[in-house]
N, C-alpha and C. Protein backbone atom coordinates (compact mmCIF):
# COMPACT_ATOMS: atom_id res chain seq x y z
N UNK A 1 -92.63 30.68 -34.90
CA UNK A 1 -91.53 29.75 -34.80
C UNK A 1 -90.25 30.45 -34.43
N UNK A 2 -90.19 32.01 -35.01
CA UNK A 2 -89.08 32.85 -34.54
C UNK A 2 -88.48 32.49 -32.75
N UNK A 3 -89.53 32.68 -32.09
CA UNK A 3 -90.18 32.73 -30.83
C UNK A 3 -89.64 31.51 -30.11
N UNK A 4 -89.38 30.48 -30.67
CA UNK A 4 -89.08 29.26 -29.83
C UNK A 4 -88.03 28.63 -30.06
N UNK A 5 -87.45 28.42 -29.11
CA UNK A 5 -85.91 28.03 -28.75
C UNK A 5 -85.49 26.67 -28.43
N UNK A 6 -84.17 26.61 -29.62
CA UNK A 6 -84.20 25.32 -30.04
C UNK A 6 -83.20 24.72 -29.22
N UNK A 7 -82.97 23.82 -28.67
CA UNK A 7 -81.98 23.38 -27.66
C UNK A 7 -81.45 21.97 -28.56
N UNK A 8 -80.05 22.84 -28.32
CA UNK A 8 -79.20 21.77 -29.24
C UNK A 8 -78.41 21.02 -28.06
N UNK A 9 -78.09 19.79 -28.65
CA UNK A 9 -77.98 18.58 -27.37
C UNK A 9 -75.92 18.89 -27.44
N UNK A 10 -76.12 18.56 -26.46
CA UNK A 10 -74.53 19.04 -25.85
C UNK A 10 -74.04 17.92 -25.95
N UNK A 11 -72.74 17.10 -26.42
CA UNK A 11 -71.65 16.10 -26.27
C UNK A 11 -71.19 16.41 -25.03
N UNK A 12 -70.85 15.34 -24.38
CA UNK A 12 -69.60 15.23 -23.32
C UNK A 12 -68.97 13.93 -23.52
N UNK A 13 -67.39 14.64 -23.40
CA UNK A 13 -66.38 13.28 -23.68
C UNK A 13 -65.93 13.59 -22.23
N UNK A 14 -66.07 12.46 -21.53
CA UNK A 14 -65.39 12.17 -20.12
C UNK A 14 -63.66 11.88 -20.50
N UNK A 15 -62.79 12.85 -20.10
CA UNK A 15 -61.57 12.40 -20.64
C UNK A 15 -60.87 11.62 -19.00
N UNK A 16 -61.41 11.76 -18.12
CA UNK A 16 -60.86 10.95 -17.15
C UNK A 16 -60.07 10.00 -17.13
N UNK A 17 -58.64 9.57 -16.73
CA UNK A 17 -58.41 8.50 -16.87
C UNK A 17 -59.23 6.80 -16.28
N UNK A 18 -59.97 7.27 -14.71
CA UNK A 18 -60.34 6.25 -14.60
C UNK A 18 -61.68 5.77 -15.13
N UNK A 19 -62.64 7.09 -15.42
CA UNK A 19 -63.76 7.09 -16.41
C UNK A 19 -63.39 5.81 -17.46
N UNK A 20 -61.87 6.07 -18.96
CA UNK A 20 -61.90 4.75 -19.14
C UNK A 20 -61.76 4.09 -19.23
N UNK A 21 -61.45 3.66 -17.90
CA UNK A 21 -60.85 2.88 -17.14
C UNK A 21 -62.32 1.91 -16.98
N UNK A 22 -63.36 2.35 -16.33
CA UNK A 22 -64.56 1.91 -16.05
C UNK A 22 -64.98 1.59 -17.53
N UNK A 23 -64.76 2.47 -18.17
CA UNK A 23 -65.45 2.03 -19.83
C UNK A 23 -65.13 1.05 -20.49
N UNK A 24 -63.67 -0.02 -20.62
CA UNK A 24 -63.25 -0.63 -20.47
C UNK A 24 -63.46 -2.06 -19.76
N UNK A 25 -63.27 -1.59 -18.45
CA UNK A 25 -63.86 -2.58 -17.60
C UNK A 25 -65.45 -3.06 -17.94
N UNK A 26 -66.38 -2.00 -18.64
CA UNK A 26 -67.96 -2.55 -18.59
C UNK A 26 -67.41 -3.20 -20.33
N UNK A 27 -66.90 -2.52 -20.59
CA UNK A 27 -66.80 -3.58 -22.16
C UNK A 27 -66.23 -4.84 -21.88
N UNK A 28 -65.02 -4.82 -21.58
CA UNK A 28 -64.44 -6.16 -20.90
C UNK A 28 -66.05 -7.44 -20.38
N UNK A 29 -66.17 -6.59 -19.33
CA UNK A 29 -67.21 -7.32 -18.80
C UNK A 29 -68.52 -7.96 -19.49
N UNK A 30 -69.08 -7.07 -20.75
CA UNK A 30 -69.90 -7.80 -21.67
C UNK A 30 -69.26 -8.27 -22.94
N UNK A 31 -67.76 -8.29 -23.02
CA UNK A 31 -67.20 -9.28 -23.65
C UNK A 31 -66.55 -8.70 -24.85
N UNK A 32 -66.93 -6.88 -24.91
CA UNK A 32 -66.51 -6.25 -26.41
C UNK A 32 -65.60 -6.45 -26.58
N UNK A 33 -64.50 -6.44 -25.68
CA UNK A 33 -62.91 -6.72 -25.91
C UNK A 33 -62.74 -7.99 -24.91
N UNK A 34 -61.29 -8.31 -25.27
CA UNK A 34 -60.73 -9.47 -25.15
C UNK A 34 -59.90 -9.57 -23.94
N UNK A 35 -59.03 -9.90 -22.87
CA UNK A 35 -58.76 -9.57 -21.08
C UNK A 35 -57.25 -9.60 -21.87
N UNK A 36 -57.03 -10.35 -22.72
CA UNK A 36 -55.41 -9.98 -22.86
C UNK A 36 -55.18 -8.71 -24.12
N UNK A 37 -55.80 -7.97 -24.27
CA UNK A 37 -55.52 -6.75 -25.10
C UNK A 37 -55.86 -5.43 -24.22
N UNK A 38 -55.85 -5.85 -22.77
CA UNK A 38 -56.42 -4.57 -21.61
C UNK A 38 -55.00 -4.03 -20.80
N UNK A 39 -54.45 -3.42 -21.16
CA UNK A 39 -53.57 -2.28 -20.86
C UNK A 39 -53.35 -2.34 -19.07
N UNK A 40 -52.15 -2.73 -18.12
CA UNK A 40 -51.82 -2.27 -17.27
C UNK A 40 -52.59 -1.63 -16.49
N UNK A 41 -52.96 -1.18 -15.44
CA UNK A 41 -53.35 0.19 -14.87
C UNK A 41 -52.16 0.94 -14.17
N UNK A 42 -52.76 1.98 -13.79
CA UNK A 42 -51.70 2.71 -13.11
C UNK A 42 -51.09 2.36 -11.87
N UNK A 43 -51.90 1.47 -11.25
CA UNK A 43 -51.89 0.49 -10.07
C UNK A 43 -51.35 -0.76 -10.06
N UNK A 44 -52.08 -0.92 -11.06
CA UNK A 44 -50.99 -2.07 -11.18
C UNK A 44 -49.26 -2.30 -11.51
N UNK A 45 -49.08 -0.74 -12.13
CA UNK A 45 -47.62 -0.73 -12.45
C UNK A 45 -46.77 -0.42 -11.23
N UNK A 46 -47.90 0.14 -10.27
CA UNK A 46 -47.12 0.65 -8.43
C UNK A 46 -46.98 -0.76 -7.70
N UNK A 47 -48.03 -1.54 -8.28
CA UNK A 47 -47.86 -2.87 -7.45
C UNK A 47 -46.29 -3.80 -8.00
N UNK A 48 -46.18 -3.01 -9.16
CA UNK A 48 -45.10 -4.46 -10.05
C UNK A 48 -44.13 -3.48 -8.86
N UNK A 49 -43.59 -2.33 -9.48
CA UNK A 49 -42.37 -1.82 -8.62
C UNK A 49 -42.31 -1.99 -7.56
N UNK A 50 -43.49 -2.16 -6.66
CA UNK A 50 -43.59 -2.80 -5.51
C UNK A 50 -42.95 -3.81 -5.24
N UNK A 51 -43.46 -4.40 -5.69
CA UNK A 51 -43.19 -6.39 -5.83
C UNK A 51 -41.56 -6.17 -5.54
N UNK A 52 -41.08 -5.67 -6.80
CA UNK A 52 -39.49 -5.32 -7.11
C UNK A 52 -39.15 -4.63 -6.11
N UNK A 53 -39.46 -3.87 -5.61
CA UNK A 53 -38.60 -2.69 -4.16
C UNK A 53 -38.38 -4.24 -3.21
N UNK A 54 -39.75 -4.85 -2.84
CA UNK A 54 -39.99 -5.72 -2.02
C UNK A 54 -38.79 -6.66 -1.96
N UNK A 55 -38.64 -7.18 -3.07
CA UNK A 55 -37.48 -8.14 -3.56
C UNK A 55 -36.17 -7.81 -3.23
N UNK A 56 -35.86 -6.70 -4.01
CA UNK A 56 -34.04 -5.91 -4.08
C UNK A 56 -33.94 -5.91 -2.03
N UNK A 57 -35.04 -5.50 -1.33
CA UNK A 57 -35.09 -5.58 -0.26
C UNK A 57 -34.79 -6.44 0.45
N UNK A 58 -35.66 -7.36 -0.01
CA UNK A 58 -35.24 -8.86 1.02
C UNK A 58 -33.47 -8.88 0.34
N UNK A 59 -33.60 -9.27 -0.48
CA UNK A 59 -32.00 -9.50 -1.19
C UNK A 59 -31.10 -8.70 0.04
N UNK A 60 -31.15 -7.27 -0.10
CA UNK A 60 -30.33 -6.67 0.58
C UNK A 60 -30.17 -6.71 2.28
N UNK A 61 -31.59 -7.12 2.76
CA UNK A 61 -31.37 -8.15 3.85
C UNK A 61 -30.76 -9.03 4.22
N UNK A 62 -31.13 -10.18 3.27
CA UNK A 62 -30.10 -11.59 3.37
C UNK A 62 -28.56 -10.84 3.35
N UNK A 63 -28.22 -10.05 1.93
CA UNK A 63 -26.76 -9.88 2.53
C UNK A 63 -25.98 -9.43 3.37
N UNK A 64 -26.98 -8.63 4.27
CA UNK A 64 -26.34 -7.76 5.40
C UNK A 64 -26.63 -9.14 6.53
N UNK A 65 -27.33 -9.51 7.21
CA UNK A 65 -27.16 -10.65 8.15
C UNK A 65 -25.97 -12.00 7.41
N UNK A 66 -26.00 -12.20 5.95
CA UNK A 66 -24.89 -12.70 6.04
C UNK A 66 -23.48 -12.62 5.89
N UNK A 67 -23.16 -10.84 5.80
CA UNK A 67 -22.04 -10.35 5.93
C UNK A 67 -21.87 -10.14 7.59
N UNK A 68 -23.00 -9.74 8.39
CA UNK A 68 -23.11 -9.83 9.79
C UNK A 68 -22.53 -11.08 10.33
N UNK A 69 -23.14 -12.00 9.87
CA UNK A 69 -22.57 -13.52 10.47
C UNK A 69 -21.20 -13.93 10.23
N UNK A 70 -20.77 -13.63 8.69
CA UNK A 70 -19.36 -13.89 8.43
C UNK A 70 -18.66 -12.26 9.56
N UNK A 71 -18.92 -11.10 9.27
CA UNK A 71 -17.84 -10.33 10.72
C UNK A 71 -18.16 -10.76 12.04
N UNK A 72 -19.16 -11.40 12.83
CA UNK A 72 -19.00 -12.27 13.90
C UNK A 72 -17.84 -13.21 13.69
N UNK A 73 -18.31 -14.06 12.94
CA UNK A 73 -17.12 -14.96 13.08
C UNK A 73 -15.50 -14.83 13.17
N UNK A 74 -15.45 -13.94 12.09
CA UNK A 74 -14.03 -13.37 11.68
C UNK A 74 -13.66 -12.98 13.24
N UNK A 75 -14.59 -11.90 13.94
CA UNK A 75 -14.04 -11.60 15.40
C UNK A 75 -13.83 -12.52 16.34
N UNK A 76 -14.45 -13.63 16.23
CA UNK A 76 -14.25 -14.23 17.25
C UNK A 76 -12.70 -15.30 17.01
N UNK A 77 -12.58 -15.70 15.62
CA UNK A 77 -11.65 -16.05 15.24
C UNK A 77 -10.23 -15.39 15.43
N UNK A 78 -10.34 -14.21 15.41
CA UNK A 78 -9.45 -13.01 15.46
C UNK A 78 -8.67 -12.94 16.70
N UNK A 79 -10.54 -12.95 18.03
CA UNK A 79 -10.35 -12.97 19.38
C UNK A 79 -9.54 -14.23 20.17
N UNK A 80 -9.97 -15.60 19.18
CA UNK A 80 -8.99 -16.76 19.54
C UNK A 80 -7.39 -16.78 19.48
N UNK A 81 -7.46 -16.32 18.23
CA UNK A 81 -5.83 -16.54 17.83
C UNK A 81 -5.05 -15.61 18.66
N UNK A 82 -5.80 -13.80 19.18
CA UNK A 82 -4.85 -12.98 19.64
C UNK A 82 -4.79 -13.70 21.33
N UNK A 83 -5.54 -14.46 21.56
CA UNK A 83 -5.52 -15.17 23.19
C UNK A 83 -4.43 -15.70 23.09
N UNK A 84 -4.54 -17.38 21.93
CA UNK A 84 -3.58 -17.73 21.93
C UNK A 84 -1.64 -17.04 21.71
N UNK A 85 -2.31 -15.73 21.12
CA UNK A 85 -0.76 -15.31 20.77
C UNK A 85 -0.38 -14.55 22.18
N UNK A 86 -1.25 -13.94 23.29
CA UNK A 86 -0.84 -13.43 24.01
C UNK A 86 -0.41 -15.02 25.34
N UNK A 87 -0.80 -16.01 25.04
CA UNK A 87 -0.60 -16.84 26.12
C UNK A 87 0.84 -17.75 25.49
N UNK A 88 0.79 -17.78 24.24
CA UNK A 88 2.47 -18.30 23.63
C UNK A 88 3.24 -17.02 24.49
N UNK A 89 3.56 -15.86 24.29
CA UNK A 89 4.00 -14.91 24.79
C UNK A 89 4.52 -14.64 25.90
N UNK A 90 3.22 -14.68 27.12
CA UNK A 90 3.53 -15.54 28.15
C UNK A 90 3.90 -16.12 28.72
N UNK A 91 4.18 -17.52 27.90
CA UNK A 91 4.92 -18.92 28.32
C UNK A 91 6.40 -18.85 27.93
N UNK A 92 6.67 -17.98 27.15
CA UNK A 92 8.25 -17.55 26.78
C UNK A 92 8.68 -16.61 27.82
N UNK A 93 7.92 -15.75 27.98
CA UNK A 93 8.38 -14.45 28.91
C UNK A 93 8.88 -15.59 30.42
N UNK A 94 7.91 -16.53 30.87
CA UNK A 94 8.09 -16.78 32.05
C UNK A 94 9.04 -18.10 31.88
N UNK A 95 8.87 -19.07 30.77
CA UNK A 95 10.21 -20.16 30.89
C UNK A 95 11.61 -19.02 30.71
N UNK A 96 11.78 -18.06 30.27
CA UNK A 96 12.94 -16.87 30.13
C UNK A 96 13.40 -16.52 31.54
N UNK A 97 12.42 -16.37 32.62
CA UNK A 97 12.22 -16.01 33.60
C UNK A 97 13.00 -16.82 34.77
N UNK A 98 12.50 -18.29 34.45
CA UNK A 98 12.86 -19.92 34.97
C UNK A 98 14.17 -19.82 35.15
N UNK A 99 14.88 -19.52 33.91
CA UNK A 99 16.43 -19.40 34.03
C UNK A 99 17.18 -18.62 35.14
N UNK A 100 16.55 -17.67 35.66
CA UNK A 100 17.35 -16.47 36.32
C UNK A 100 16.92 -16.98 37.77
N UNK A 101 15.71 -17.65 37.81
CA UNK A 101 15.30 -18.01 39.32
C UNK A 101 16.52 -19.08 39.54
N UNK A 102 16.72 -20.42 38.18
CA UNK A 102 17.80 -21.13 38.74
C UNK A 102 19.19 -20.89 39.05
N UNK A 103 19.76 -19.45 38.17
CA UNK A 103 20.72 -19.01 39.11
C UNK A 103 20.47 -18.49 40.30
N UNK A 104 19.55 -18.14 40.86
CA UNK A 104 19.04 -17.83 42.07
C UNK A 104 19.70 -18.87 43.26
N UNK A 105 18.90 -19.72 42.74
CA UNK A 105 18.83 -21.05 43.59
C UNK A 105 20.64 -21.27 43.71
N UNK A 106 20.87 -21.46 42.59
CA UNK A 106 22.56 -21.50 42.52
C UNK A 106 23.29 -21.13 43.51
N UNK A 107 23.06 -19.53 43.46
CA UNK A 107 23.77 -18.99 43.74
C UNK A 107 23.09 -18.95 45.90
N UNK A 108 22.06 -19.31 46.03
CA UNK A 108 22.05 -19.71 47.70
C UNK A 108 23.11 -20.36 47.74
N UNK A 109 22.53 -21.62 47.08
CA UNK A 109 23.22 -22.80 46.98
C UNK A 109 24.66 -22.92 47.29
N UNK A 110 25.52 -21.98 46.63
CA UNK A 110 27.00 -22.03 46.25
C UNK A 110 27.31 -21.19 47.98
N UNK A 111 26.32 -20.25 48.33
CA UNK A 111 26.45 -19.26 49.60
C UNK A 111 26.69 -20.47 50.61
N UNK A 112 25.68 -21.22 50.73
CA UNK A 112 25.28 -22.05 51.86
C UNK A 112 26.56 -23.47 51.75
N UNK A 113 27.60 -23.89 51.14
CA UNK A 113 28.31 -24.23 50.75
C UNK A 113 29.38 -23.88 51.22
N UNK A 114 30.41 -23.05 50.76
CA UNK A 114 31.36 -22.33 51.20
C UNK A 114 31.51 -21.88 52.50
N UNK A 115 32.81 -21.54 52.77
CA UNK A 115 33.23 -21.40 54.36
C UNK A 115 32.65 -19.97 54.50
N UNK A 116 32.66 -19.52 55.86
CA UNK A 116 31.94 -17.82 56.03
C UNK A 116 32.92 -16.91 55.33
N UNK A 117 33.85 -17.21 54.69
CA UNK A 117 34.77 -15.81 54.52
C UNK A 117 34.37 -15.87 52.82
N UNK A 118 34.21 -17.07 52.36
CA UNK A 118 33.92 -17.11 50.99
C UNK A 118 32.69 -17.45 50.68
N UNK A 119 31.60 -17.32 51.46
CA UNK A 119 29.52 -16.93 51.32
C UNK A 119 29.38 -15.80 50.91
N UNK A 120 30.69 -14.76 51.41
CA UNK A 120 29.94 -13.40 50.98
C UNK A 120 30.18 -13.24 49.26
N UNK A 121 31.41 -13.39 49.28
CA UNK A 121 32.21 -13.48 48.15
C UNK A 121 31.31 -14.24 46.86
N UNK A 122 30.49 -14.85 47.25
CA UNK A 122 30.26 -16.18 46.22
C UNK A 122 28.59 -15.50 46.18
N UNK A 123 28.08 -14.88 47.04
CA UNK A 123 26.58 -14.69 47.03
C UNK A 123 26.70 -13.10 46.01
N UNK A 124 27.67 -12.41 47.01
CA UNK A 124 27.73 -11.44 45.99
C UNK A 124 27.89 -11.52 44.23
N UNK A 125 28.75 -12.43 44.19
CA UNK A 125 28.96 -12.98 42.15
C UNK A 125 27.85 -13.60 41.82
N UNK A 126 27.16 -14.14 42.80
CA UNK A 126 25.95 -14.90 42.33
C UNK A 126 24.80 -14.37 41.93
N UNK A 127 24.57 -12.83 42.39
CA UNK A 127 23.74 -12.02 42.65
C UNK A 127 24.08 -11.54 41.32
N UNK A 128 25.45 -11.01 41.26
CA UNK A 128 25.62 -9.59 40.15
C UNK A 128 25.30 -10.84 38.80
N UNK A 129 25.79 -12.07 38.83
CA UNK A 129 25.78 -12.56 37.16
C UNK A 129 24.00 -12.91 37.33
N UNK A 130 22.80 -12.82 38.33
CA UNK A 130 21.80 -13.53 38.14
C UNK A 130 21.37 -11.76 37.61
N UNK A 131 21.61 -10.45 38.23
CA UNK A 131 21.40 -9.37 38.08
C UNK A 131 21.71 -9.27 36.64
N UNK A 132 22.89 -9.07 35.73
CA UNK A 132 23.27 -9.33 34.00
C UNK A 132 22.20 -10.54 33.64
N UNK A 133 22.22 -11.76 33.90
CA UNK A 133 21.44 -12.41 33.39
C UNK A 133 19.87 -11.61 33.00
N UNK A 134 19.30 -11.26 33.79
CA UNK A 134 17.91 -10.74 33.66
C UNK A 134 17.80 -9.48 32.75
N UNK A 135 18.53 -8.79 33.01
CA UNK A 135 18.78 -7.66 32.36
C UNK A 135 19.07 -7.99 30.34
N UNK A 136 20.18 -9.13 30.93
CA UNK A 136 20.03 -9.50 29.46
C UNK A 136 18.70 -10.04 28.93
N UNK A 137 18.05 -10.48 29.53
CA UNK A 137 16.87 -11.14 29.12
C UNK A 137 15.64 -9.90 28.81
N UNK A 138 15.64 -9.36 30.03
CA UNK A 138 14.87 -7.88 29.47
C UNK A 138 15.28 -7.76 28.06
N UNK A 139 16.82 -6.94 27.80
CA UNK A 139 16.97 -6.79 26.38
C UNK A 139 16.62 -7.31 25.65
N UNK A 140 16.34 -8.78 25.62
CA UNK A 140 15.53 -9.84 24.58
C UNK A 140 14.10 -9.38 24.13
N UNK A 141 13.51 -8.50 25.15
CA UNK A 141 12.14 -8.39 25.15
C UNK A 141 12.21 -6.63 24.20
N UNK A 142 13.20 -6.35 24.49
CA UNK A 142 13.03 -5.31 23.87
C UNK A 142 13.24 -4.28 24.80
N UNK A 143 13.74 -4.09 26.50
CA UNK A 143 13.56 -3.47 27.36
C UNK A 143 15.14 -2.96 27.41
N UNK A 144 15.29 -1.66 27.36
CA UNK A 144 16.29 -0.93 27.57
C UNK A 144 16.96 -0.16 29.00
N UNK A 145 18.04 0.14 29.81
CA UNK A 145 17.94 1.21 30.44
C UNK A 145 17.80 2.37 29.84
N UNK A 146 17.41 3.45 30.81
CA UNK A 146 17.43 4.37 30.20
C UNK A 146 18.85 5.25 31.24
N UNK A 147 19.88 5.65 30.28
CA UNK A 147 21.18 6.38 30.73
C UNK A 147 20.89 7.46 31.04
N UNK A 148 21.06 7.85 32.77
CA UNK A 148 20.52 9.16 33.20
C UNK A 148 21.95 10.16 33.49
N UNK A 149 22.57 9.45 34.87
CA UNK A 149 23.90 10.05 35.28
C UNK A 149 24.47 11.32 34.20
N UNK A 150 24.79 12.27 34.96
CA UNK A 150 25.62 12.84 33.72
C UNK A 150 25.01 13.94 32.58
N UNK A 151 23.17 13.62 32.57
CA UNK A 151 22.64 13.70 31.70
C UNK A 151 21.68 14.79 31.57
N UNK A 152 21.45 15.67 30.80
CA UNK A 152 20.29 16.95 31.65
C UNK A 152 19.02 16.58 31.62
N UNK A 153 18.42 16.99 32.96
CA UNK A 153 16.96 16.32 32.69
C UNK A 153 15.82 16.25 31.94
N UNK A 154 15.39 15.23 31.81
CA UNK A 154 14.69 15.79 30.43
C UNK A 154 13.25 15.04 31.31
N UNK A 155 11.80 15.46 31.96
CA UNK A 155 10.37 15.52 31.59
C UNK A 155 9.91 13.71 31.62
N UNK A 156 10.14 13.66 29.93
CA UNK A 156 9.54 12.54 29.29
C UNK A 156 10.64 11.45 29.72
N UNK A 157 11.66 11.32 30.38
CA UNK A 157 12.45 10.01 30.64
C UNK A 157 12.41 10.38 32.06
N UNK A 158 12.89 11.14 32.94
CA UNK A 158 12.94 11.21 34.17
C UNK A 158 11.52 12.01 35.12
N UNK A 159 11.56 11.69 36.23
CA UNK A 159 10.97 11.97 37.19
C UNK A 159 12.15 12.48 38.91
N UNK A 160 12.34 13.95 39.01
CA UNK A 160 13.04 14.62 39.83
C UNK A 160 12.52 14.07 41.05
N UNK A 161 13.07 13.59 41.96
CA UNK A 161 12.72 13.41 43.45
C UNK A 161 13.83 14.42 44.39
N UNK A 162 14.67 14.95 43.66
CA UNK A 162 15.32 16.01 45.14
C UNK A 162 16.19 16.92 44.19
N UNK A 163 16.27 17.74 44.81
CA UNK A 163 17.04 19.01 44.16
C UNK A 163 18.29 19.08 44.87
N UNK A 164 20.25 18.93 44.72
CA UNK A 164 21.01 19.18 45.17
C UNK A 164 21.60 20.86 44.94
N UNK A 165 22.38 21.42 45.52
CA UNK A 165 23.01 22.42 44.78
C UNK A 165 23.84 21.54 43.75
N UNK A 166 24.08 23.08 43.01
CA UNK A 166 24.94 22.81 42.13
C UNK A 166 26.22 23.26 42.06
N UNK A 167 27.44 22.10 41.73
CA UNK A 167 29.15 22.83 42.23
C UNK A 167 29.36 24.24 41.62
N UNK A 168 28.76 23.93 39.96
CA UNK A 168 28.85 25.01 39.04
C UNK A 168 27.43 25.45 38.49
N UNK A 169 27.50 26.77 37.51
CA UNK A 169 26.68 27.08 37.03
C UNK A 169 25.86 26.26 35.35
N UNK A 170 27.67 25.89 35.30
CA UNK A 170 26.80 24.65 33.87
C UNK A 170 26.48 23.47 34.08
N UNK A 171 26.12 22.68 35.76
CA UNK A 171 25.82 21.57 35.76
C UNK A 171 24.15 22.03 36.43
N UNK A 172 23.62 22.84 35.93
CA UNK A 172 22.04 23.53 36.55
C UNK A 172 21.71 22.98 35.38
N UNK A 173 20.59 21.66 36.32
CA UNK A 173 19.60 20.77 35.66
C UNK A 173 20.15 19.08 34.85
N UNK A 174 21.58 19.30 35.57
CA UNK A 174 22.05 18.36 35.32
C UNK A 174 21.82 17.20 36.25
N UNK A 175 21.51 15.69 35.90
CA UNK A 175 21.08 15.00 36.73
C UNK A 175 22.31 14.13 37.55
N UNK A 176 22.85 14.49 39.10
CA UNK A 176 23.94 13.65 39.52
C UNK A 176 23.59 13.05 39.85
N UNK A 177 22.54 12.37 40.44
CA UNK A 177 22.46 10.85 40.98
C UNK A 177 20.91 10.05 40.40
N UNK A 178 20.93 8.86 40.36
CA UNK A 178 19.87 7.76 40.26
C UNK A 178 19.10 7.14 41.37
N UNK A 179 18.27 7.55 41.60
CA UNK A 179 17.52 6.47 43.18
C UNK A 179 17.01 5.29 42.99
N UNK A 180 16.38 5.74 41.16
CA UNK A 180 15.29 4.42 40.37
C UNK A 180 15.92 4.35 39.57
N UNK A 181 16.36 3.24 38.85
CA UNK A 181 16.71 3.36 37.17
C UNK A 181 15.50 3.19 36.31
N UNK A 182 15.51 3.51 35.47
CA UNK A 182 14.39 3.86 34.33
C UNK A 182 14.89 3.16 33.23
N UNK A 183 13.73 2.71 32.57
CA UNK A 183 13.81 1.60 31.40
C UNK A 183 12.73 2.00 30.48
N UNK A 184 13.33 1.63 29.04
CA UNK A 184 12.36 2.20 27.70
C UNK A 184 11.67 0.55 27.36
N UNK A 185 10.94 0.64 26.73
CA UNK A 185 10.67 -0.95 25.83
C UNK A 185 10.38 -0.14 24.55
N UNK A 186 11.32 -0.50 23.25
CA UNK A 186 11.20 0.23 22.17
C UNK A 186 11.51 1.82 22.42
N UNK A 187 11.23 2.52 21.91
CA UNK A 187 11.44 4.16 21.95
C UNK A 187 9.87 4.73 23.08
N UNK A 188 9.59 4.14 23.34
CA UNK A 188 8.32 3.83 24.61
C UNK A 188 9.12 4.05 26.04
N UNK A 189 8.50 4.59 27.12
CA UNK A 189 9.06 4.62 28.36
C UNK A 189 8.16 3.53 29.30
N UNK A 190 9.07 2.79 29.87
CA UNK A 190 8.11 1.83 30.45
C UNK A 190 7.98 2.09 32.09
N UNK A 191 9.32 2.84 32.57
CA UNK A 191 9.47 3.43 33.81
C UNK A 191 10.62 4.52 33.99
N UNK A 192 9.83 5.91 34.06
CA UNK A 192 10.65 6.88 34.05
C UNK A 192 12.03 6.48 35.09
N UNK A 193 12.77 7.42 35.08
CA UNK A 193 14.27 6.89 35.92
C UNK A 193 13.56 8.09 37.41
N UNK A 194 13.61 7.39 38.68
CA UNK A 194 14.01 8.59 39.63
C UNK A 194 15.56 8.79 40.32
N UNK A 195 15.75 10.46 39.62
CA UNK A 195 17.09 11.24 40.03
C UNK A 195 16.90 12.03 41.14
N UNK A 196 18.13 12.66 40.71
CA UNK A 196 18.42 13.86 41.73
C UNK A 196 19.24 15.24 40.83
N UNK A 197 18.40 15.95 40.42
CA UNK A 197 18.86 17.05 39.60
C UNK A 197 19.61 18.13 40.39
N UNK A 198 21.28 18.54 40.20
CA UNK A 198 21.27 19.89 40.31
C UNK A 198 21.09 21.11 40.18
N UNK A 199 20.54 21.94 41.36
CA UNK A 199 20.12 23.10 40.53
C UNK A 199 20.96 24.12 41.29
N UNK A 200 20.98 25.11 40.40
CA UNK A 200 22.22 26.55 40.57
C UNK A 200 21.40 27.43 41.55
């Protein structure tokens, strides 16, 4: 009996999770346990957060197409009103305008009138007050000359078209004459002035 070898029976515990998982499921299935005392799976808890990603998702969909739809609108609303504000704008700039054409007319008018010695006389005044008129009206808009004569040249307001000598050495770069007058709108240049700079 020394001689013969006794084979002792080996346990195995399957610690697997889905092992019992299956163990479970076959009890379930012949009824040992009960379907509402059966624990989640691990799958099933990826499906819930699922579900939930799925959701917060759509959600965050809907609000971006309907923040999309409300900034469409806003632009186009935006795009209406700045039409309308540039066409009010418009209609002022040019009834402003109306005025200076009817001294225009006037002032033919008053030319074509008068005897020849007093057409010149009368076209010329007609001219210079329709010339102030406009000018004043520019100023309304915000449009300035810009004062060159006299003045040293400066780049950013003028544009040089001819070089004279100069009488002296301290009038080098000084501007003596105007060809263009030049006008600001605001601290903005809207048309440089063309001079005539002396140079030494």
């Amino acid at each position: 009996m020394a001689d013969q070898e006794y084979e002792v029976p080996v346990k195995v515990v399957d610690r697997r999770w889905w092992a019992n998982q299956d163990a479970q499921g076959q009890a379930t299935a012949t009824g040992e346990t009960s379907s509402s005392s059966r624990k989640p799976t691990f799958v099933e808890d990826l499906e819930a957060q699922l579900a939930e990603k799925d959701r917060q998702l759509q959600d965050a969909i809907a609000r971006y197409r309907q923040a999309a739809t409300e900034f469409e609108e806003s632009r186009l609303r935006l795009r209406r009103e700045i039409g309308k504000d540039i066409e009010r704008g418009r209609r002022e700039i040019l009834a402003d305008l109306l005025e200076v054409v009817d001294n225009l007319d006037r002032a033919i008018q008053a030319a074509n009138t008068d005897t020849a010695g007093d057409r010149l006389d009368s076209l010329r005044q007609g001219v210079d007050m329709v010339r102030r008129q406009f000018l004043a009206k520019l100023e309304g808009f915000g449009v300035t000359r810009i004062e060159s004569e006299g003045r040293a040249f400066d780049p950013a307001l003028h544009e040089a078209i001819s070089a004279v000598p100069a009488a002296s050495s301290d009038q080098d770069g000084v501007i003596v004459g105007v060809v263009r007058q030049g006008y600001r709108i605001g601290e903005d240049v809207l048309r440089p002035a063309s001079v005539a700079v002396a140079k030494a």
